[in-house]
Structures are given as structure tokens and as C-alpha cells.
Protein backbone atom coordinates (compact mmCIF):
# COMPACT_ATOMS: atom_id res chain seq x y z
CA UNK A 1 -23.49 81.54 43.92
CA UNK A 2 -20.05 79.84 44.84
CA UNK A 3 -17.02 81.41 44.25
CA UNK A 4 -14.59 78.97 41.82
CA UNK A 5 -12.16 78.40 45.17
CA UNK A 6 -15.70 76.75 46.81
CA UNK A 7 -16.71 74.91 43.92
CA UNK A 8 -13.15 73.32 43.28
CA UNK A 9 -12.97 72.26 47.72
CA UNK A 10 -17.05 70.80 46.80
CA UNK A 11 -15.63 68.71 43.88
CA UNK A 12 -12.20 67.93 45.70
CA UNK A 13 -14.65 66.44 48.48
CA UNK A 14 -16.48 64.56 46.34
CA UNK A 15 -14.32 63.23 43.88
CA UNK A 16 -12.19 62.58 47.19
CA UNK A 17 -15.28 60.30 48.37
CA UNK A 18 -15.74 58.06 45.28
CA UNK A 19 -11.95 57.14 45.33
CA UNK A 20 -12.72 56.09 49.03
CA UNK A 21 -15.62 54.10 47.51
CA UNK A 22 -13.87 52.35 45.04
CA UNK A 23 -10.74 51.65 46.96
CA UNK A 24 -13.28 50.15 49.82
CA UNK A 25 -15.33 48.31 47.10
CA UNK A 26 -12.84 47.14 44.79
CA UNK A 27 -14.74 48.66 41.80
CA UNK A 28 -13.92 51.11 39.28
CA UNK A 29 -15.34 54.38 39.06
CA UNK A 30 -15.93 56.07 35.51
CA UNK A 31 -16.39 60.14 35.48
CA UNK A 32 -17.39 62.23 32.99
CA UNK A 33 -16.35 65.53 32.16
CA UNK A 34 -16.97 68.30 29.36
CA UNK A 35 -14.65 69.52 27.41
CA UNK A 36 -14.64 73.23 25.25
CA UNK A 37 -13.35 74.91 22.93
CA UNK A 38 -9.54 76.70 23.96
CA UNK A 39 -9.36 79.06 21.33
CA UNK A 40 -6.34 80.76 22.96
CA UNK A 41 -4.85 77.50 23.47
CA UNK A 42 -2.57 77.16 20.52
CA UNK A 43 -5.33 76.51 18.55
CA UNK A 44 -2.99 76.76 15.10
CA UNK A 45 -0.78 73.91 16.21
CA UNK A 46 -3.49 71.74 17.96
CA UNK A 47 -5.42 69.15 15.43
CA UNK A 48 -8.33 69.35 18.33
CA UNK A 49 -8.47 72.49 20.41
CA UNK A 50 -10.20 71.43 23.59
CA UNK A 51 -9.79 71.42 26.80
CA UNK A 52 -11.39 69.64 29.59
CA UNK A 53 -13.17 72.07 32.60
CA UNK A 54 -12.82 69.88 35.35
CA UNK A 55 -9.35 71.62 35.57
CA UNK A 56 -6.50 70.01 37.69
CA UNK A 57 -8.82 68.84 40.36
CA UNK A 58 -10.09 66.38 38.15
CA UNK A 59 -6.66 65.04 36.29
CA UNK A 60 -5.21 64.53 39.77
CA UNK A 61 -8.08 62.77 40.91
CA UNK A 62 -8.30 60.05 37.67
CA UNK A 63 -5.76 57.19 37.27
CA UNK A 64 -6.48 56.82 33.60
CA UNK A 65 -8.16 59.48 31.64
CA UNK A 66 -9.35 58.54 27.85
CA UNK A 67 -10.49 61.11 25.74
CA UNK A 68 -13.61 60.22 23.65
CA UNK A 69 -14.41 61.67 20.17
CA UNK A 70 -16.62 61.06 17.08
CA UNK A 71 -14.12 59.72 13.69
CA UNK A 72 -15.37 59.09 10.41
CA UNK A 73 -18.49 58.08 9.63
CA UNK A 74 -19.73 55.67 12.32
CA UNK A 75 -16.43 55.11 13.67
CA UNK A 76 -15.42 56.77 17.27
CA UNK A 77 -12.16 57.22 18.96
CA UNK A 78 -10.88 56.25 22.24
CA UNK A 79 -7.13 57.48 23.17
CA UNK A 80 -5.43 56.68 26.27
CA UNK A 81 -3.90 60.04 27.27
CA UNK A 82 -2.52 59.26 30.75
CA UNK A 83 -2.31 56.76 32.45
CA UNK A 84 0.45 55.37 35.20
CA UNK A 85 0.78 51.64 33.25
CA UNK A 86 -0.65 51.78 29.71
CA UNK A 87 1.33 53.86 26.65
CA UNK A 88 -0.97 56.53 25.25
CA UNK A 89 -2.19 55.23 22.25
CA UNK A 90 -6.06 55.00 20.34
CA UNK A 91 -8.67 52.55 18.86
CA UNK A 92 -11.63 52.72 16.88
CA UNK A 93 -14.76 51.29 17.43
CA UNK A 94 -18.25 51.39 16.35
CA UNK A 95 -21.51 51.49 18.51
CA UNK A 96 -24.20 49.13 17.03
CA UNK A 97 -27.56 47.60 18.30
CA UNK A 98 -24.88 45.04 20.43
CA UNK A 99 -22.70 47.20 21.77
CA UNK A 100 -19.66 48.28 21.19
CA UNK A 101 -17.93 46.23 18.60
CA UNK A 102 -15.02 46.44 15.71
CA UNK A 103 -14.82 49.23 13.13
CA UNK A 104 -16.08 48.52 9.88
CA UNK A 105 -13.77 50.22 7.04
């Protein structure tokens, strides 16, 4: 079993590569990562107390990071969190049979 200090250099590395790729390629790269529950994490003054595991290694490594969650209903949120040229802000959308398309009220 790796130690956390080998998994973070094995992720640094790899993230590390697929900025390479998409730099060479001219192509954007999407990543995934989980997120869980921070119950020490100021959970009384948080409206959503998670955090994502992919720790600093991964923030460093993504230009813009959007943070995708379930709303009301059918509805789903995407909010721009950080990102170097677009204000943090959030829309809702709906996934249908098409795609993604508008929220219905």
C-alpha cells in the first residue's frame, strides 16, 4: 500500500501529463473528483459541507473548477468556483433525453 506522500507524487505525475497533453493538443481536459462529507469543517456555517479529496494537488492542477450538485426536482447546479477569467457564479439546467438543456420552473 502507498503511503499518502506516494500517492500525491503518482497523481502530481499524472495530472502533470494530461496538462502536457492538452497544452500539446490544444484540447481541454475535464477531471473528476469526489467530494465528502467535512463534518469538522464548519459544518454550522456551511449551506453544503463538502469537501473535495483530491486535496491541493488537484486545485493547483485545474484552471477552472465547477462544482456539480443535484437542485430541486430535476433541476442541477453548476457553479463556477475558481477560475482565473470568469466571476464565480451558477446556472441551472436540466438533463433530458437531448441533453442538457434549460430548466423548467
Amino acid at each position: 500500500m502507498l503511503l499518502l506522500s506516494e500517492r500525491q507524487q503518482k497523481l502530481a505525475q499524472f495530472l502533470s501529463k494530461l496538462i502536457k497533453i492538452a497544452e500539446e493538443f490544444n484540447v481541454a481536459v475535464v477531471i473528476t473528483n469526489q467530494v465528502v462529507s467535512d463534518p469538522g469543517g464548519g459544518a454550522m456555517f456551511a449551506v453544503d459541507p463538502k469537501k473535495p479529496i483530491g486535496g491541493h494537488i488537484m486545485a493547483h492542477a485545474s484552471t477552472t473548477r465547477l462544482y456539480l450538485r443535484k437542485g430541486r426536482g430535476e433541476q442541477r447546479v453548476c457553479k463556477i468556483y475558481d477560475s482565473p477569467n470568469l466571476p464565480e457564479s451558477e446556472c441551472i439546467y436540466q438533463l433530458s433525453k437531448g441533453g442538457i438543456c434549460d430548466a423548467k420552473d
